[in-house]
N, C-alpha and C. Protein backbone atom coordinates (compact mmCIF):
# COMPACT_ATOMS: atom_id res chain seq x y z
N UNK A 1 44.51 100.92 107.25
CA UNK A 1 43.10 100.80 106.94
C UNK A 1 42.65 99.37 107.20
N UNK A 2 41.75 99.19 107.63
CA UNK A 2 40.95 98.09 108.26
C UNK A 2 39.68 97.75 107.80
N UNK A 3 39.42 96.11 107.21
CA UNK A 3 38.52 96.01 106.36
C UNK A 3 37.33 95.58 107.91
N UNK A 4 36.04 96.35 107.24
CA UNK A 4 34.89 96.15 108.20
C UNK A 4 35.09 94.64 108.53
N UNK A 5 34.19 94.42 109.81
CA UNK A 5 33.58 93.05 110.15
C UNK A 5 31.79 93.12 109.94
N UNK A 6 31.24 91.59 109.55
CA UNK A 6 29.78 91.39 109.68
C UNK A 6 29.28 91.04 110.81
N UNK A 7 28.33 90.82 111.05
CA UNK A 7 27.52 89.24 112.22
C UNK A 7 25.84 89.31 111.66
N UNK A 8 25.39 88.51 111.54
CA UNK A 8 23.85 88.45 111.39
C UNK A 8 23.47 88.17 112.94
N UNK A 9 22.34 88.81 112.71
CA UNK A 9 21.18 88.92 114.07
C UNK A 9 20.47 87.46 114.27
N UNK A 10 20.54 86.84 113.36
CA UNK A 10 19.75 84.95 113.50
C UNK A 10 20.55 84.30 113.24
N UNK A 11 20.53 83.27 114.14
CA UNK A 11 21.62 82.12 113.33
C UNK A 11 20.87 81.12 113.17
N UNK A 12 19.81 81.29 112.64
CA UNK A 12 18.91 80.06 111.85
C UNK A 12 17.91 80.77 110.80
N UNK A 13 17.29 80.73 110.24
CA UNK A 13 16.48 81.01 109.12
C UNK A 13 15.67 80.24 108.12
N UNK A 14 14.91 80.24 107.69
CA UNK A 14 14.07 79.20 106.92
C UNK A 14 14.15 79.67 104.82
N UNK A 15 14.15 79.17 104.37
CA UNK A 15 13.75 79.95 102.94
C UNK A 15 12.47 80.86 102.57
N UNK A 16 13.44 81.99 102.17
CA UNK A 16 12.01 83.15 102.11
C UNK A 16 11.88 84.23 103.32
N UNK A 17 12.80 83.76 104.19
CA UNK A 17 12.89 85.18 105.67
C UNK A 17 14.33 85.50 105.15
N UNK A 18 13.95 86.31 106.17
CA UNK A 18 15.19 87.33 105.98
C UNK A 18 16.05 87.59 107.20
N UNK A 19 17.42 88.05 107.40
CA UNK A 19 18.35 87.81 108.20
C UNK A 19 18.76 89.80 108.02
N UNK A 20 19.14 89.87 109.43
CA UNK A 20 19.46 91.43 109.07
C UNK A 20 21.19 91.22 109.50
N UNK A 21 21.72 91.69 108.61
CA UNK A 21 23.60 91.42 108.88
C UNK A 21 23.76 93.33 109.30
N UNK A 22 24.77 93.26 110.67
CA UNK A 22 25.37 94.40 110.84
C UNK A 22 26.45 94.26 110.66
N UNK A 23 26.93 96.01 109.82
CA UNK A 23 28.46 96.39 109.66
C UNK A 23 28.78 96.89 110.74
N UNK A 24 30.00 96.68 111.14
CA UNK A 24 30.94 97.33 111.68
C UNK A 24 31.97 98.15 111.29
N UNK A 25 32.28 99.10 110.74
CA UNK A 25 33.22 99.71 109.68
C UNK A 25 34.27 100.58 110.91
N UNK A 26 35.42 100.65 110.37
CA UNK A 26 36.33 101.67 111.15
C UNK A 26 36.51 102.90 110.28
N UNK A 27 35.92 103.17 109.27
CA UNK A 27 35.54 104.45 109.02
C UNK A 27 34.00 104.71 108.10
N UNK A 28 33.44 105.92 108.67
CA UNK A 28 31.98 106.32 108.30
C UNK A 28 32.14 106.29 106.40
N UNK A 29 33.58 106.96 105.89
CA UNK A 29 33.67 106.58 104.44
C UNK A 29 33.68 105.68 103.88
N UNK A 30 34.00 104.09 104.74
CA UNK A 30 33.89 102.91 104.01
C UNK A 30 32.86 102.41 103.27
N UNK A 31 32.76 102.07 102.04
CA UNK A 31 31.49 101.96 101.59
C UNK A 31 31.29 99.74 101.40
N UNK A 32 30.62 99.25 101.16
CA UNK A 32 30.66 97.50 101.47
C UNK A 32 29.48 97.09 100.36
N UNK A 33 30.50 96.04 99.84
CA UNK A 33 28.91 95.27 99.00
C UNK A 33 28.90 93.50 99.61
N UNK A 34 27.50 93.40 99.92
CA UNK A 34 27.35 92.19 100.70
C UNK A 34 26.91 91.38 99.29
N UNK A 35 27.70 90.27 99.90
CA UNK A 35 26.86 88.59 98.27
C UNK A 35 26.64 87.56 99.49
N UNK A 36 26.24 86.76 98.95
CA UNK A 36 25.28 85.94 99.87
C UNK A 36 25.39 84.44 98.79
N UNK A 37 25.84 83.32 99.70
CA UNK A 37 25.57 82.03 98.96
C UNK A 37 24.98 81.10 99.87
N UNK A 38 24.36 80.59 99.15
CA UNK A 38 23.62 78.93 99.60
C UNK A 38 23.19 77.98 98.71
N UNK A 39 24.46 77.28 99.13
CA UNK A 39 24.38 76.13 98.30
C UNK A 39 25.15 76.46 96.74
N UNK A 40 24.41 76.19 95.47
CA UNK A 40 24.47 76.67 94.41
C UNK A 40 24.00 78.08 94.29
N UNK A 41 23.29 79.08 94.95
CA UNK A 41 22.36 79.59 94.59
C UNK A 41 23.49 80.80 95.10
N UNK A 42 23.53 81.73 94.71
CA UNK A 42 24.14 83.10 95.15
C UNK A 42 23.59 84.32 94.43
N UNK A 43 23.81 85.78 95.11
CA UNK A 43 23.43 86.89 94.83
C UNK A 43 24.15 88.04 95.59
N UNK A 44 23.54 89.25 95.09
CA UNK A 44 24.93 90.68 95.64
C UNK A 44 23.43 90.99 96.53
N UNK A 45 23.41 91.82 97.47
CA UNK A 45 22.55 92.14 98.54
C UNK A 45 22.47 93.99 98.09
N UNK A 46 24.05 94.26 98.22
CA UNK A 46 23.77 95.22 98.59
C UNK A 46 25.36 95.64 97.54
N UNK A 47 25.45 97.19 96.80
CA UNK A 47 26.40 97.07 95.92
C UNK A 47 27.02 98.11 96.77
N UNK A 48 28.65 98.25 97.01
CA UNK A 48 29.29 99.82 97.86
C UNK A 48 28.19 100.55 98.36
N UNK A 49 27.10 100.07 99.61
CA UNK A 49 26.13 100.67 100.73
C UNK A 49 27.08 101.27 101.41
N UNK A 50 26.80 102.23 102.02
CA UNK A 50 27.35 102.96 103.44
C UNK A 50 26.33 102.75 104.51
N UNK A 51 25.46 102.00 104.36
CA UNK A 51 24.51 101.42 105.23
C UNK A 51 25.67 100.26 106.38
N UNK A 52 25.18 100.57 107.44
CA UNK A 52 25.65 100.03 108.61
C UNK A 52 24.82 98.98 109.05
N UNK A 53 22.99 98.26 107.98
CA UNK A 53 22.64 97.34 107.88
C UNK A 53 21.80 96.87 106.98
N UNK A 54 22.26 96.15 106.56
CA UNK A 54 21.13 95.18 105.44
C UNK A 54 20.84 93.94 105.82
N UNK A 55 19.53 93.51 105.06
CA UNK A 55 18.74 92.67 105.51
C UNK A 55 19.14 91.46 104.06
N UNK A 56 19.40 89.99 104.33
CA UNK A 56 19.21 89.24 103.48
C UNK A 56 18.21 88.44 103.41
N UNK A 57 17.80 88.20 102.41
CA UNK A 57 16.26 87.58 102.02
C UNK A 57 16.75 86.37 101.58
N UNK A 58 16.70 84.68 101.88
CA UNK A 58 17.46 83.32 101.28
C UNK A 58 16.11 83.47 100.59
N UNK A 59 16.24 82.90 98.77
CA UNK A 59 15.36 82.62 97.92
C UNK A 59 14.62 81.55 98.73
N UNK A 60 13.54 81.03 97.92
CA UNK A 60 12.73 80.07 98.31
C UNK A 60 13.45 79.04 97.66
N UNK A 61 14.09 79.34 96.70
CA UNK A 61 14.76 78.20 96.10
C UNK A 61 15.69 77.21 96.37
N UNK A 62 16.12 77.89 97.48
CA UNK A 62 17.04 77.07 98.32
C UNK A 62 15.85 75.76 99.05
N UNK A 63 14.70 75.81 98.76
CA UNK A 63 14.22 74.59 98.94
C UNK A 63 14.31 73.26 98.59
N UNK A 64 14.62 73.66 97.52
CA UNK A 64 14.80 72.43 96.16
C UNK A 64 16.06 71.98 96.15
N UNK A 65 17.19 73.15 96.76
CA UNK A 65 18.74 72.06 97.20
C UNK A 65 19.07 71.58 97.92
N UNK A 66 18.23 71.55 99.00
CA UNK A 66 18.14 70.56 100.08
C UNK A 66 16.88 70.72 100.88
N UNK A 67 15.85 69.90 100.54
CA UNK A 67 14.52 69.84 101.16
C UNK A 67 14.37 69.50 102.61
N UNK A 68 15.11 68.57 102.82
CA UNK A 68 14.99 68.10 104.32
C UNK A 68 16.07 68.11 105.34
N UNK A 69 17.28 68.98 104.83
CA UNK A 69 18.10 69.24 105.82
C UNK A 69 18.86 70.84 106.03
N UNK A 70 19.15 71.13 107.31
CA UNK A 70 19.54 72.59 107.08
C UNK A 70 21.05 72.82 105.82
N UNK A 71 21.04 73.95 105.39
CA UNK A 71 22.16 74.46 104.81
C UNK A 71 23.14 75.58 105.43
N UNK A 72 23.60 75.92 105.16
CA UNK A 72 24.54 77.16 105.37
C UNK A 72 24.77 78.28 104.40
N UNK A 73 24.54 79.39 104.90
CA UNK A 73 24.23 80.60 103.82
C UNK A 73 26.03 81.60 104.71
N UNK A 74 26.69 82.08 103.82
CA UNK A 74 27.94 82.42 103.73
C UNK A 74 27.37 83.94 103.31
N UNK A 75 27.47 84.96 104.20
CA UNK A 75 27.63 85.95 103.70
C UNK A 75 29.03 86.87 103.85
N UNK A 76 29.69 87.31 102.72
CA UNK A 76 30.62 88.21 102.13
C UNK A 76 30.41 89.42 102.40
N UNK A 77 31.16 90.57 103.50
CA UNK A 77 31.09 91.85 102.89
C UNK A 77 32.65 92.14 102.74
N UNK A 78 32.87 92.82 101.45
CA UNK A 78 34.09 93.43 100.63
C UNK A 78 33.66 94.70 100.99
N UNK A 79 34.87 95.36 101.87
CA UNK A 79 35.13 96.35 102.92
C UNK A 79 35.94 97.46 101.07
N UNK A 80 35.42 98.65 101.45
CA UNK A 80 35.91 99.68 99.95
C UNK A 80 36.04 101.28 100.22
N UNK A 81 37.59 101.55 100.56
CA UNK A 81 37.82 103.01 100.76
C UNK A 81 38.07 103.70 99.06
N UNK A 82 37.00 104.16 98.68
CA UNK A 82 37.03 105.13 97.43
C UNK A 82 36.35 103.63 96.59
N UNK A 83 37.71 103.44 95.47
CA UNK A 83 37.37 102.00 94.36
C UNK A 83 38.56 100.93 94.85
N UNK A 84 39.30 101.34 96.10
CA UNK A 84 40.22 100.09 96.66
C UNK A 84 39.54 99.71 97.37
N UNK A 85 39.91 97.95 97.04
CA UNK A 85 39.14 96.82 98.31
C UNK A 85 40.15 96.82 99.26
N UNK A 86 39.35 96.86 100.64
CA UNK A 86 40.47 96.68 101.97
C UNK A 86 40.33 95.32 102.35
N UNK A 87 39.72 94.44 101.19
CA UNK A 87 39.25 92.81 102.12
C UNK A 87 37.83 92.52 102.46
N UNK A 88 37.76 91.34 102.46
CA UNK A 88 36.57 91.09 103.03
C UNK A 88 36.08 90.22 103.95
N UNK A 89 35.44 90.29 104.86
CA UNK A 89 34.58 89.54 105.65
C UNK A 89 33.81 88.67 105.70
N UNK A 90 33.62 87.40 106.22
CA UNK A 90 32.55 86.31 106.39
C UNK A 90 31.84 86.12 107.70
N UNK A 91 30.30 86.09 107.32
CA UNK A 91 29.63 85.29 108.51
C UNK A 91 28.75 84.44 107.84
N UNK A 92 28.02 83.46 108.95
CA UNK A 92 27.14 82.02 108.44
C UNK A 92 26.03 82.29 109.10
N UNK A 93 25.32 81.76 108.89
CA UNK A 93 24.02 80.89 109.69
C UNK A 93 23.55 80.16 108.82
N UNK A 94 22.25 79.50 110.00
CA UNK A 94 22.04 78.33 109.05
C UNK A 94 20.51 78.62 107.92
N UNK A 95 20.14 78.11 107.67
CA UNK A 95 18.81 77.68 106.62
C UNK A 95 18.31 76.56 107.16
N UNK A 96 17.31 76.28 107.45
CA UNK A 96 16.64 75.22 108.47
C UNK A 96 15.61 74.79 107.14
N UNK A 97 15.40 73.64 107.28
CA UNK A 97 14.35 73.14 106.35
C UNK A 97 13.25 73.25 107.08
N UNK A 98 11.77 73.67 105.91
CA UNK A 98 10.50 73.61 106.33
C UNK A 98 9.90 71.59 107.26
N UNK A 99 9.27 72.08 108.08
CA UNK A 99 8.75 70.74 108.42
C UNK A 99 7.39 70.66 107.56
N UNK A 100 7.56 69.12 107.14
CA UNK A 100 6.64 68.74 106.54
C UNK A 100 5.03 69.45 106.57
N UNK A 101 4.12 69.43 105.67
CA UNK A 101 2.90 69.81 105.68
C UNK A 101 2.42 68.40 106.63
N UNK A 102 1.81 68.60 107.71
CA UNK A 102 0.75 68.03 108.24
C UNK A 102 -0.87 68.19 108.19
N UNK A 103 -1.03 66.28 108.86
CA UNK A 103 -3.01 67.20 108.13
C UNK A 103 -3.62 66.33 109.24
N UNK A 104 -4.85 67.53 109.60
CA UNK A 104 -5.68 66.90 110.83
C UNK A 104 -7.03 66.05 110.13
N UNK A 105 -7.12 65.09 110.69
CA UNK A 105 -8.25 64.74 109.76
C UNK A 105 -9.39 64.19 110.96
N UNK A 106 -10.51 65.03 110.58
CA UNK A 106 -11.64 65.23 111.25
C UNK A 106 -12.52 63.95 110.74
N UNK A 107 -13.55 63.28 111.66
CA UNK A 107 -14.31 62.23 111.39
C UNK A 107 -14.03 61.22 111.05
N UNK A 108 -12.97 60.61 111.47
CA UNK A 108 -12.42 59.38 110.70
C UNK A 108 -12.19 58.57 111.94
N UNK A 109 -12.63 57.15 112.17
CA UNK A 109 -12.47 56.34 113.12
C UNK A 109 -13.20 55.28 112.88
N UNK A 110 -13.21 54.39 113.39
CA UNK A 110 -13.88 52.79 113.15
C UNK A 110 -15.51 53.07 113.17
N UNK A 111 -16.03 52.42 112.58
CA UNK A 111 -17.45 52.83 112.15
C UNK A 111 -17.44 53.79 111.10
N UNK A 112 -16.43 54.54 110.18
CA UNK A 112 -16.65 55.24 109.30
C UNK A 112 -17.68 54.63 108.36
N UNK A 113 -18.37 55.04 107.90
CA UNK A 113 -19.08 54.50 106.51
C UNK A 113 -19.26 55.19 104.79
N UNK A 114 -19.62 54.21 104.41
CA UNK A 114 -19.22 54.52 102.44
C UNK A 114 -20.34 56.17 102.77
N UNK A 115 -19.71 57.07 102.24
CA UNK A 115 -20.46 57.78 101.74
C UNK A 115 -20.53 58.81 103.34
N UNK A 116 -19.99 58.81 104.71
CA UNK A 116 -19.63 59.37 105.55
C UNK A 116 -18.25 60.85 105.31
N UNK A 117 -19.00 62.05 105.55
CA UNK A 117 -18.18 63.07 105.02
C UNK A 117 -16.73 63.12 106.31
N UNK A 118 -16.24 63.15 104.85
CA UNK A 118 -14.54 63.12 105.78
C UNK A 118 -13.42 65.09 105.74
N UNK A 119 -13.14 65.73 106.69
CA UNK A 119 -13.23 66.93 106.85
C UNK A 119 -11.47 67.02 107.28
N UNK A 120 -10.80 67.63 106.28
CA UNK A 120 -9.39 67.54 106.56
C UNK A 120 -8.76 68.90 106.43
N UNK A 121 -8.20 69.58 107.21
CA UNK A 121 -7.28 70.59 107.18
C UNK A 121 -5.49 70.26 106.88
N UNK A 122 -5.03 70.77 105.71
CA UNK A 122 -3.86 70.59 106.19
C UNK A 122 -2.79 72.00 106.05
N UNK A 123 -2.26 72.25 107.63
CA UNK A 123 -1.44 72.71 108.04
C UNK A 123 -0.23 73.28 107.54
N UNK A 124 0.17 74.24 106.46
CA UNK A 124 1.86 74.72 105.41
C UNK A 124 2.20 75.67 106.72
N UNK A 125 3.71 75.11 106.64
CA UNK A 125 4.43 76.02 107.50
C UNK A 125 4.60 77.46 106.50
N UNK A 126 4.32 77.04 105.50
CA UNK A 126 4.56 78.61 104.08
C UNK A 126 3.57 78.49 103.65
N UNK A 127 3.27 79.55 102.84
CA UNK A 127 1.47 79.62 102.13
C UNK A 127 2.26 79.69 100.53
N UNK A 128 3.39 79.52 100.48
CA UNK A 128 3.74 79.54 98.98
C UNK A 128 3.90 77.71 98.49
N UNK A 129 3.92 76.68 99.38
CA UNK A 129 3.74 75.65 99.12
C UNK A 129 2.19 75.02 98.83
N UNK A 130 2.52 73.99 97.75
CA UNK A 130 1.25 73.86 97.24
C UNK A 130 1.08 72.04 97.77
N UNK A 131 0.31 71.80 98.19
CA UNK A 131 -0.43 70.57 98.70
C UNK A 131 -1.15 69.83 97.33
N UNK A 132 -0.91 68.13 97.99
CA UNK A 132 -1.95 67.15 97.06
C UNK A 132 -2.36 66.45 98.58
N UNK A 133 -3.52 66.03 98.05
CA UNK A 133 -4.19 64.99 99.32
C UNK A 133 -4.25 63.68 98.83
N UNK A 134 -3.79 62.91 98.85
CA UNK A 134 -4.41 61.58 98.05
C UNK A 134 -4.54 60.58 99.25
N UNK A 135 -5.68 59.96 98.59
CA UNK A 135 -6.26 59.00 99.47
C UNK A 135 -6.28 57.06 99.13
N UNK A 136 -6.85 56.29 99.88
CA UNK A 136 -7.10 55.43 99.77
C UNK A 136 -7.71 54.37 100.72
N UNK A 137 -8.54 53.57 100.28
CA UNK A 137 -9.43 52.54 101.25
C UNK A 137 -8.72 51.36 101.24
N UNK A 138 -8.28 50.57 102.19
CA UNK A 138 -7.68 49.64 101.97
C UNK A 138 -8.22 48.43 100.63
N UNK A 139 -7.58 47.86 100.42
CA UNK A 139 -8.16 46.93 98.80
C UNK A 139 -7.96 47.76 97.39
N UNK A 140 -7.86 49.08 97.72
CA UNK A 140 -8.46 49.83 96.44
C UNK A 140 -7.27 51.21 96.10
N UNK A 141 -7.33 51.14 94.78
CA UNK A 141 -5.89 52.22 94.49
C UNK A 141 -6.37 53.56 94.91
N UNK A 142 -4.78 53.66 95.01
CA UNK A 142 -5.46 55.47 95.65
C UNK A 142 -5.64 56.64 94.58
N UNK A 143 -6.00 57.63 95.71
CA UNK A 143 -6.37 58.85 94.30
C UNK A 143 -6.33 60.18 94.70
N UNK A 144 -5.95 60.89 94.20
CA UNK A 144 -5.93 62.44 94.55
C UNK A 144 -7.35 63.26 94.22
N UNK A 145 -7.19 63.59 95.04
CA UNK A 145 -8.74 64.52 95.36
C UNK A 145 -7.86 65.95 95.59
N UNK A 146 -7.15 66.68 95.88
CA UNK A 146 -6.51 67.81 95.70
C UNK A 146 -5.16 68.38 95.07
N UNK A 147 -4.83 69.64 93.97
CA UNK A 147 -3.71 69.37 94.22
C UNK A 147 -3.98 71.29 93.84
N UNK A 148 -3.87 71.98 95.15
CA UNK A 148 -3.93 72.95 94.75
C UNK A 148 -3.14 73.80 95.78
N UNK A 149 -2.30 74.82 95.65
CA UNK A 149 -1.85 75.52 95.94
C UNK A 149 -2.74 76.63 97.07
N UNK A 150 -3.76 76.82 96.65
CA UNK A 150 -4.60 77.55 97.89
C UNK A 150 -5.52 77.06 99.00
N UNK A 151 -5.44 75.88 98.81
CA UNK A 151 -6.14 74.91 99.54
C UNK A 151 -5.09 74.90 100.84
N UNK A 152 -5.72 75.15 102.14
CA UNK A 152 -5.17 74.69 103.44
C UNK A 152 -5.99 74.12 104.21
């Protein structure tokens, strides 16, 4: 008896997409439960599926354990004829960090003046990240004029 193999379909991913992993099983009775880690953060996907594919979803949370550089997400499937384990399997990819929020800022150039309306979009690679704008004139402390989550 022969424990399945995995592979995921992406080998990059961002927090919050999803990755679809195929089984390979050498028998249609094998049943597989996939877990999934990144970083600190881990979870079961899928418990003894006879599914030949599941999809993993990396939390968003994996933002917060490394903001600005990719990670590596380790997925496990434990290969199961009846309630015996035949072993289990590993594949990777990566977790890519979001690029920064950028912001276009409309009307702004030499000759601006006091009281001249200033018109700024800024750009979330995710709509679940929440933006502040803060500003400042040279001489003078700065200040936040936004800090809202639906604002783009």
């Amino acid at each position: 008896m022969a424990k399945s193999t995995i592979k995921a379909s992406k080998s990059s991913i961002k927090p919050g997409e999803s990755n679809t992993i195929t089984i390979t099983r050498s028998s249609s009775s094998y049943t597989h439960t996939i877990k999934y880690t990144v970083g600190k953060l881990s979870g079961t996907v899928a418990t003894k599926t006879t599914s030949t594919s599941v999809k993993v979803t990396v939390p968003l949370d994996a933002i917060t354990q490394s903001p600005n550089k990719s990670q590596t997400c380790t997925i496990t499937c434990t290969t199961y004829s009846g309630s015996t384990s035949l072993g289990s399997s590993t594949c990777t990819f990566a977790v890519a960090p979001y690029s920064p929020s950028y912001i276009i800022a409309f009307g702004i150039g030499t000759g601006a003046y006091l009281g001249s309306e200033l018109n700024v979009n800024i750009d979330k690679e995710n709509s679940n990240f929440t933006s502040t704008l803060i500003y400042s004139f040279e001489g003078s402390p700065t200040t936040t004029v936004a800090n809202k989550s639906s604002d783009t």
